[in-house]
N, C-alpha and C. Protein backbone atom coordinates (compact mmCIF):
# COMPACT_ATOMS: atom_id res chain seq x y z
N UNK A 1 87.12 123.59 99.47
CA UNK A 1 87.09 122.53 100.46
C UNK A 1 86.90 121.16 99.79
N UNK A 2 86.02 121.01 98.86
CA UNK A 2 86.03 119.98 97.96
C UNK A 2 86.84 119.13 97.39
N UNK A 3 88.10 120.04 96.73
CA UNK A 3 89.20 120.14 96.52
C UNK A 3 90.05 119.19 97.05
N UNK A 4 89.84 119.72 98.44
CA UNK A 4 90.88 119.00 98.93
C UNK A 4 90.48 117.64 99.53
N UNK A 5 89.30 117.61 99.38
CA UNK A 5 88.65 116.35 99.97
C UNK A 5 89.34 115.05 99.41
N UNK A 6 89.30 115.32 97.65
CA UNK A 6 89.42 114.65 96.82
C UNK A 6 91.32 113.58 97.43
N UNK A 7 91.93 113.57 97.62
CA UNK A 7 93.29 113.27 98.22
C UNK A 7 92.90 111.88 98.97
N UNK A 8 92.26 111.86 100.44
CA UNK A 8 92.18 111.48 100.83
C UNK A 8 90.89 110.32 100.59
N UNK A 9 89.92 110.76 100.06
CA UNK A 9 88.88 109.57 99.31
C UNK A 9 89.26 108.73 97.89
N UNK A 10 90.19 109.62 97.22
CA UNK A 10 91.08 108.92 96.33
C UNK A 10 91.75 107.59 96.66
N UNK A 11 92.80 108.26 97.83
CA UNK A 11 93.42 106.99 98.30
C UNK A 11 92.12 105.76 99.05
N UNK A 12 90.99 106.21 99.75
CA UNK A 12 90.40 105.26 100.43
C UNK A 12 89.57 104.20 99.29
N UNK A 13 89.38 105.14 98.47
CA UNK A 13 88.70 104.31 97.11
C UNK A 13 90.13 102.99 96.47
N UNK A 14 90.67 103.69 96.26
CA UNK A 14 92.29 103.13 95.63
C UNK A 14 92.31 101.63 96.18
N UNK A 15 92.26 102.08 97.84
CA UNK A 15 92.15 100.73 99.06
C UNK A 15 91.47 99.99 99.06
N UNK A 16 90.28 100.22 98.62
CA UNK A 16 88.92 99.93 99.09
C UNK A 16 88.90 98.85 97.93
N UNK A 17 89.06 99.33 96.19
CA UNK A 17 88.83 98.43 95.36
C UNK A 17 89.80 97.35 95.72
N UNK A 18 91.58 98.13 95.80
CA UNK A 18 92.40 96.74 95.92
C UNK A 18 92.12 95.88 97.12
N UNK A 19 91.11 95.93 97.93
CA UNK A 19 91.34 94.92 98.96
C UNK A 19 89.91 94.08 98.76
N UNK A 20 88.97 94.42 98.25
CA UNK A 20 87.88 94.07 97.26
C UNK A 20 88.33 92.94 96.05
N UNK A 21 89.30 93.29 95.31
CA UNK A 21 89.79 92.52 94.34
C UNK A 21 90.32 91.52 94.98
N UNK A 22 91.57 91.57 96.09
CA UNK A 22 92.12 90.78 96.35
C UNK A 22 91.49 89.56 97.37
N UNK A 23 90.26 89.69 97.66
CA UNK A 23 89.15 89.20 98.54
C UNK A 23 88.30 88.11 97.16
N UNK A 24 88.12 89.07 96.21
CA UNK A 24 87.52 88.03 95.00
C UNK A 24 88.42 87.13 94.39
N UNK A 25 90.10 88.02 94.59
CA UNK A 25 90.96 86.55 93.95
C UNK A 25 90.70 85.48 94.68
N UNK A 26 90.44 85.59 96.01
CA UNK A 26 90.82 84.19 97.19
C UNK A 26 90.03 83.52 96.62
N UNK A 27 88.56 84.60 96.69
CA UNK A 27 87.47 83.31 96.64
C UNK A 27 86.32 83.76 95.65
N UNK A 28 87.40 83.34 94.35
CA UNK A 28 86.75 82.95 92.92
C UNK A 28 85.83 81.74 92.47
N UNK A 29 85.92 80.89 93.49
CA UNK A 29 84.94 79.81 92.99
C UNK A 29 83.81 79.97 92.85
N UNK A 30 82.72 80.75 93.58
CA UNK A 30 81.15 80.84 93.62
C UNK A 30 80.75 81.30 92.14
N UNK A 31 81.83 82.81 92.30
CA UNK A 31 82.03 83.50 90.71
C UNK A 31 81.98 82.38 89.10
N UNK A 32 83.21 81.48 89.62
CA UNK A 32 83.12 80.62 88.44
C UNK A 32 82.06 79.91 88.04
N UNK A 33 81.84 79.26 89.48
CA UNK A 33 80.28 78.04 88.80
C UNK A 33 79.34 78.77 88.60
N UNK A 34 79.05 80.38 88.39
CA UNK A 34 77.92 81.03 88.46
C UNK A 34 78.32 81.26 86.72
N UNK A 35 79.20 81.00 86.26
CA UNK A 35 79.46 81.35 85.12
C UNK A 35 79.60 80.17 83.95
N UNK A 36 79.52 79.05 84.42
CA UNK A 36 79.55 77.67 83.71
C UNK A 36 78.43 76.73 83.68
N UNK A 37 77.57 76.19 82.99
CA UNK A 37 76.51 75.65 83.30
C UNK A 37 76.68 74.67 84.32
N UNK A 38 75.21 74.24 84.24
CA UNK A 38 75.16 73.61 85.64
C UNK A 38 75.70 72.02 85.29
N UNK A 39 75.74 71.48 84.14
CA UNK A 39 76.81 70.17 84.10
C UNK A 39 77.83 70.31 82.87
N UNK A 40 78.84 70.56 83.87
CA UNK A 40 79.98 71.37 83.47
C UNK A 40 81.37 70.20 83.31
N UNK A 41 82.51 70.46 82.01
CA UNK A 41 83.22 69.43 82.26
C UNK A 41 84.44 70.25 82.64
N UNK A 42 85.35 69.85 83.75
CA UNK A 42 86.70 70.08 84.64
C UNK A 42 87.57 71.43 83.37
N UNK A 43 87.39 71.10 81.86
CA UNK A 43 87.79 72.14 81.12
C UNK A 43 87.39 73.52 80.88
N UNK A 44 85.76 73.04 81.09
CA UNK A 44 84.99 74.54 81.25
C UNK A 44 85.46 74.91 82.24
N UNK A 45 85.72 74.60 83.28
CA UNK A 45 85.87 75.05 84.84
C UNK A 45 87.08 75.77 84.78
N UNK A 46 87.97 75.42 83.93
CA UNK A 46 89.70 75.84 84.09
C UNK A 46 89.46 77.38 83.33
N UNK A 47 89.03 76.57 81.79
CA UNK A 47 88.96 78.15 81.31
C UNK A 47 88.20 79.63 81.96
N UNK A 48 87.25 79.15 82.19
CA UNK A 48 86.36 80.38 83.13
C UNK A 48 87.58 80.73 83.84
N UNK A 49 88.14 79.89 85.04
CA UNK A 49 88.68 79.89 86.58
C UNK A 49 90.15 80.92 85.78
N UNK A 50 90.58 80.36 84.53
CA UNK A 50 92.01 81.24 83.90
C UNK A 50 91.35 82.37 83.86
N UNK A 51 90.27 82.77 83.15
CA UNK A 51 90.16 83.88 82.37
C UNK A 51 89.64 84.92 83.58
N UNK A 52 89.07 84.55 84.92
CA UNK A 52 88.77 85.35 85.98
C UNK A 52 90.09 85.46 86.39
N UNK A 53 90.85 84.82 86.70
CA UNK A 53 91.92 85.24 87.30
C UNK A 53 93.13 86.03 86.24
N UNK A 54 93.30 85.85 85.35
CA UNK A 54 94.11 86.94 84.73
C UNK A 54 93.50 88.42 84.60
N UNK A 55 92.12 88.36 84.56
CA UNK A 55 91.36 89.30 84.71
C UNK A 55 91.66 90.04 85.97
N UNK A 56 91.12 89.72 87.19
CA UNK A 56 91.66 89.82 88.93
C UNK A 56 93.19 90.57 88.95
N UNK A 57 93.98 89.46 88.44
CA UNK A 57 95.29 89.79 88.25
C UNK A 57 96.04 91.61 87.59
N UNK A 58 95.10 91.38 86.65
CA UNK A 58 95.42 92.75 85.63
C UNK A 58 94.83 93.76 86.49
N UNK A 59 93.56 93.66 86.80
CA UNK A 59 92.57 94.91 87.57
C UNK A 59 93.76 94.80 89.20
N UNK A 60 94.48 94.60 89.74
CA UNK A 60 95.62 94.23 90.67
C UNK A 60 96.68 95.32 89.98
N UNK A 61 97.28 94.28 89.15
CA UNK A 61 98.24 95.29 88.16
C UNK A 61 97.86 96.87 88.13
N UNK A 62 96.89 97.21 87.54
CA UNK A 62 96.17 98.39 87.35
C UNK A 62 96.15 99.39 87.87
N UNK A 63 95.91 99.08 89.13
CA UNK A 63 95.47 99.59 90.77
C UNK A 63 97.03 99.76 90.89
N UNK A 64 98.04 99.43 91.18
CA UNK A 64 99.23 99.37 91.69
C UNK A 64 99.95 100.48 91.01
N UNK A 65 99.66 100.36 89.58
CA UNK A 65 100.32 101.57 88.90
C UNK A 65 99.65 102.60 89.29
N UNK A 66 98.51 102.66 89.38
CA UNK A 66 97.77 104.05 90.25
C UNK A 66 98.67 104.58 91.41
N UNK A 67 98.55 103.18 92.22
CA UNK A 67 98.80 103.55 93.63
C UNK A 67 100.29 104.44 93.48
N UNK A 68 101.06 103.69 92.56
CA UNK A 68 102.50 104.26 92.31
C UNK A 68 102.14 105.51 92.02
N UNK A 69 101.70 105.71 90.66
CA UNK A 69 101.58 107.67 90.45
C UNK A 69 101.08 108.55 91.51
N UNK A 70 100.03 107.43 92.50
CA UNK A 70 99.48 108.42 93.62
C UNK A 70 100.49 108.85 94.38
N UNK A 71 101.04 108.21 95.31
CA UNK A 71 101.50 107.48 96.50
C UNK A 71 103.24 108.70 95.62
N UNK A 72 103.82 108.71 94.79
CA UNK A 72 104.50 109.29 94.30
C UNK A 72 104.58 111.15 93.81
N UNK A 73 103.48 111.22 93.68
CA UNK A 73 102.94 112.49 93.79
C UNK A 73 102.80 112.96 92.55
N UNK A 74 103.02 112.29 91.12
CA UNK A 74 102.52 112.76 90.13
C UNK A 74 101.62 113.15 89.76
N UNK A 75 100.30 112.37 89.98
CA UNK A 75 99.06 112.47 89.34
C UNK A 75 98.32 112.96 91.04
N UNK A 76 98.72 113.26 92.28
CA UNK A 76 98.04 113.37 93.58
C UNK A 76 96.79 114.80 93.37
N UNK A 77 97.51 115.83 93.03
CA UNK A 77 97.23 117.05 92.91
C UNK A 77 96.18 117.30 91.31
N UNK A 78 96.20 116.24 90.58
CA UNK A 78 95.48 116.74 89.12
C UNK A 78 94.26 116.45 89.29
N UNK A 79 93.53 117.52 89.68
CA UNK A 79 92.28 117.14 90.17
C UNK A 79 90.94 116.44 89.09
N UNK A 80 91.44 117.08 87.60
CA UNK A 80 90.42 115.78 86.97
C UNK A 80 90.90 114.76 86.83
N UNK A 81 91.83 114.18 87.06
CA UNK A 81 92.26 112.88 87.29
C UNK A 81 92.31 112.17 88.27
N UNK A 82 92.25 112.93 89.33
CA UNK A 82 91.90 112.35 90.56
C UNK A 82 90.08 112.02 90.73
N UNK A 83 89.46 112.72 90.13
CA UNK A 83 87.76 112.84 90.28
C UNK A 83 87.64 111.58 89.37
N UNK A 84 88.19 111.11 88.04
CA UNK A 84 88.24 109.84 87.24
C UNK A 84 88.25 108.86 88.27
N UNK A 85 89.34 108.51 89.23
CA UNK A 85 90.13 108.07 89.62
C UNK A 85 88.61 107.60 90.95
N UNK A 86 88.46 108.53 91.29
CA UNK A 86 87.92 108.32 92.70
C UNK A 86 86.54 107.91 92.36
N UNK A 87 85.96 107.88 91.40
CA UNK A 87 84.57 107.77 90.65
C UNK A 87 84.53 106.09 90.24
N UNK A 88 85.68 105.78 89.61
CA UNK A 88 86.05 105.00 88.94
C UNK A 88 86.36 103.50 90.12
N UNK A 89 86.75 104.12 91.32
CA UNK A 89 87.58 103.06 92.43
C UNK A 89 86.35 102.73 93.03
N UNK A 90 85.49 103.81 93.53
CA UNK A 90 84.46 103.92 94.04
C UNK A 90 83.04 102.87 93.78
N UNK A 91 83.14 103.13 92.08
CA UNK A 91 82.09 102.53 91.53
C UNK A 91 82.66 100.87 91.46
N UNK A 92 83.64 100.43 91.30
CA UNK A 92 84.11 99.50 90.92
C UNK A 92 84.09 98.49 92.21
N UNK A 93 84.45 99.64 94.10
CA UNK A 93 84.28 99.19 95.02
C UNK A 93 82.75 98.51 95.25
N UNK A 94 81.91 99.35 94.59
CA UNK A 94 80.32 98.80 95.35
C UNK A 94 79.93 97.55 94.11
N UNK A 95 80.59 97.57 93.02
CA UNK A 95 79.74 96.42 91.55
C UNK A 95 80.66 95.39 92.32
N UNK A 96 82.34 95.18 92.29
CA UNK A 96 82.87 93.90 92.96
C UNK A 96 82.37 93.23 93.96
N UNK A 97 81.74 94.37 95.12
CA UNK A 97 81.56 93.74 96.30
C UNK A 97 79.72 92.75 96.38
N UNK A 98 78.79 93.88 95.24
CA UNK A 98 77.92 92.64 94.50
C UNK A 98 78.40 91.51 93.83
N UNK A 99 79.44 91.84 92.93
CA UNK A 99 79.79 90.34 92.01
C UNK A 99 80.61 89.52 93.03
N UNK A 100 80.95 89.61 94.21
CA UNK A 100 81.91 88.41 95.42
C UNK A 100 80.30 88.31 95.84
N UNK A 101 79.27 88.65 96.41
CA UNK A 101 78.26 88.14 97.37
C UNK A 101 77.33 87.91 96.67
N UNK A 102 76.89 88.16 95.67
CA UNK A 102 75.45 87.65 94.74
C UNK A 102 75.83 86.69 93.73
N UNK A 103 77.37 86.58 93.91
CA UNK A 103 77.64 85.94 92.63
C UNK A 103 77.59 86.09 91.39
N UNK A 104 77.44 87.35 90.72
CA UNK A 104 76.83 87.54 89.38
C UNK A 104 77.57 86.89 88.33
N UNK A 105 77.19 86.50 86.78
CA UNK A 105 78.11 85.88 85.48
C UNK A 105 79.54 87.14 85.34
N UNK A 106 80.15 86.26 84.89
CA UNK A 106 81.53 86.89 84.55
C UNK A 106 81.71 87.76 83.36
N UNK A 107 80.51 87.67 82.51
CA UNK A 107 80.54 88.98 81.60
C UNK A 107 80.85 90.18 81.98
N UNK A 108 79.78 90.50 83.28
CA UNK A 108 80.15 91.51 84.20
C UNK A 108 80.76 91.93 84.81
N UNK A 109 82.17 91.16 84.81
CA UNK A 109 83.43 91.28 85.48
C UNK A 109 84.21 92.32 84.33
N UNK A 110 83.77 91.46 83.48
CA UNK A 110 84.78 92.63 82.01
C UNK A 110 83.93 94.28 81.73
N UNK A 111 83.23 94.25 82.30
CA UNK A 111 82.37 95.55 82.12
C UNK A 111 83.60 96.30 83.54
N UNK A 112 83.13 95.81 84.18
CA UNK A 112 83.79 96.01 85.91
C UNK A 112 84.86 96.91 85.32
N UNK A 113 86.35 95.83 84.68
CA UNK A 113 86.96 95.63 84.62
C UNK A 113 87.30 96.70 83.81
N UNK A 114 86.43 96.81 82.56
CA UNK A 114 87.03 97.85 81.75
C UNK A 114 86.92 99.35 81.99
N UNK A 115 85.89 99.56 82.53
CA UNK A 115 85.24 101.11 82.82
C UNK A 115 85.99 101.54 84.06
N UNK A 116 86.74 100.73 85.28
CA UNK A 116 86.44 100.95 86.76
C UNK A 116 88.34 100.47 86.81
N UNK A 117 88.64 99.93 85.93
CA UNK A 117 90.13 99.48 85.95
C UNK A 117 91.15 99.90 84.96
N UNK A 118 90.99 99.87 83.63
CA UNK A 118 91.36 100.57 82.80
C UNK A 118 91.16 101.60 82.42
N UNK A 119 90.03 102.13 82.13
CA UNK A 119 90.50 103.96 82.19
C UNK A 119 90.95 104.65 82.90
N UNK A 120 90.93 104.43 84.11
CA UNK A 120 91.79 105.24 85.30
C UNK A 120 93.71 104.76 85.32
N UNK A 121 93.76 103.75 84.70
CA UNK A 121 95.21 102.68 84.37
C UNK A 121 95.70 104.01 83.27
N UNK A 122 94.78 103.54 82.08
CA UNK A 122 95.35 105.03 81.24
C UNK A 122 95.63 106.07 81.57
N UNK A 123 94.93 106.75 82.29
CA UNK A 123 94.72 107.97 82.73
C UNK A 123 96.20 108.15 83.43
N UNK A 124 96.19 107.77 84.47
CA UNK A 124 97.59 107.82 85.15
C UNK A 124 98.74 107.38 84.17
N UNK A 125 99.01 106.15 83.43
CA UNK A 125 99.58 106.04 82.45
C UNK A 125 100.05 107.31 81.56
N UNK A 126 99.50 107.92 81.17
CA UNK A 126 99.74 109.42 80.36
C UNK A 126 99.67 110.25 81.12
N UNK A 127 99.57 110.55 82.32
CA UNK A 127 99.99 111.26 83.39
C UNK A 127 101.47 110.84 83.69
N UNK A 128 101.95 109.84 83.87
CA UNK A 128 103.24 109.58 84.42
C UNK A 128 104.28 109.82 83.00
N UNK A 129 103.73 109.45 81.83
CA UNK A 129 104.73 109.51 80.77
C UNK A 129 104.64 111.07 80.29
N UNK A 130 103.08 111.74 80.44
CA UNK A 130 103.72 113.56 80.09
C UNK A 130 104.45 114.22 81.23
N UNK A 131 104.27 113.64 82.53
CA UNK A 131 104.75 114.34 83.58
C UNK A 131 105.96 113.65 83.96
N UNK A 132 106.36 112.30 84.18
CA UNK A 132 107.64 112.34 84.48
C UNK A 132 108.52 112.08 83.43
N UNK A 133 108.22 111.48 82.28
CA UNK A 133 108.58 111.11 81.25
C UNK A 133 109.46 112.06 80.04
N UNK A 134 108.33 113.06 80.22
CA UNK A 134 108.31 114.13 79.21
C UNK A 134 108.44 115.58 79.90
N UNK A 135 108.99 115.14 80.98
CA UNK A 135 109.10 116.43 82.06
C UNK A 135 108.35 117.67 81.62
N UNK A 136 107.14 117.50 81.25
CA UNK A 136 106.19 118.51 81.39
C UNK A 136 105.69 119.07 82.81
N UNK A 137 105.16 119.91 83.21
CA UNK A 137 104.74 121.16 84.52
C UNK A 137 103.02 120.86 84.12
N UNK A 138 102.51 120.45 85.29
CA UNK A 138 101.04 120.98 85.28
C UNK A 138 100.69 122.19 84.72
C-alpha cells in the first residue's frame, strides 16, 4: 500500500516545490536585502538579486526535467527514485517556504538548492539516459 502511495505524493511534492519556487522568484526582494548589508551600494544589490535568480531559475529548470521523466513515465514506477524524489521535493517544500517568510541569508538557498534540487535532477537525469537513452528494462 505504501508503494503505491508514493505516485501520487511524488507528483504533489513535485507541485508543491515548483509553485514555492515560483512564488520566491516573484518576490525575491526581502530574500535579497536579507542578504546584503544594511548600507548597501545598487551593485551589491544586482549581484545578490543575479545570483538568486539564476539560482530560482535552475532549481525551475530542475523540477521540469523531473516533471518530464515523471509525467512521461520513465522514472514514475522506480520506487527508489521516486522516495529520493519525494523526500527531496518535500524537504525543499517546507526550507523554501521558511526562506520566502523569515527571510533567511542566501547561503541557505545553495544548501536548498543543492541537496533538494540537484540530486533528484541527477537522479532522473540517469534514469532517462539508462532508460530511454540506452533502452535498458527496469
Amino acid at each position: 500500500m505504501a508503494v503505491t502511495s508514493l505516485v501520487p505524493a511524488r507528483f504533489l511534492c513535485l507541485m508543491s516545490h515548483l509553485i514555492i519556487t515560483i512564488t520566491l522568484l516573484w518576490s525575491r526582494d526581502g530574500n535579497v536585502r536579507s542578504c546584503i548589508p544594511e548600507n548597501y551600494t545598487q551593485a551589491q544589490y544586482s549581484s545578490v538579486d543575479t545570483g538568486l535568480l539564476i539560482g530560482l531559475i535552475l532549481m525551475i529548470v530542475f523540477i521540469m526535467i523531473e516533471v518530464i521523466g515523471f509525467i512521461s513515465g520513465v522514472s514514475m514506477f522506480i520506487h527508489p527514485a521516486a522516495l529520493i524524489s519525494t523526500g527531496a521535493h518535500a524537504g525543499a517544500s517546507i526550507a523554501l517556504s521558511y526562506f520566502l517568510f523569515e527571510e533567511w541569508p542566501c547561503y541557505l538557498f545553495w544548501w536548498i538548492f543543492s541537496f533538494c534540487s540537484v540530486i533528484p535532477a541527477i537522479v532522473e537525469i540517469v534514469l532517462l539516459i539508462s532508460i530511454v537513452g540506452l533502452k535498458k528494462v527496469k
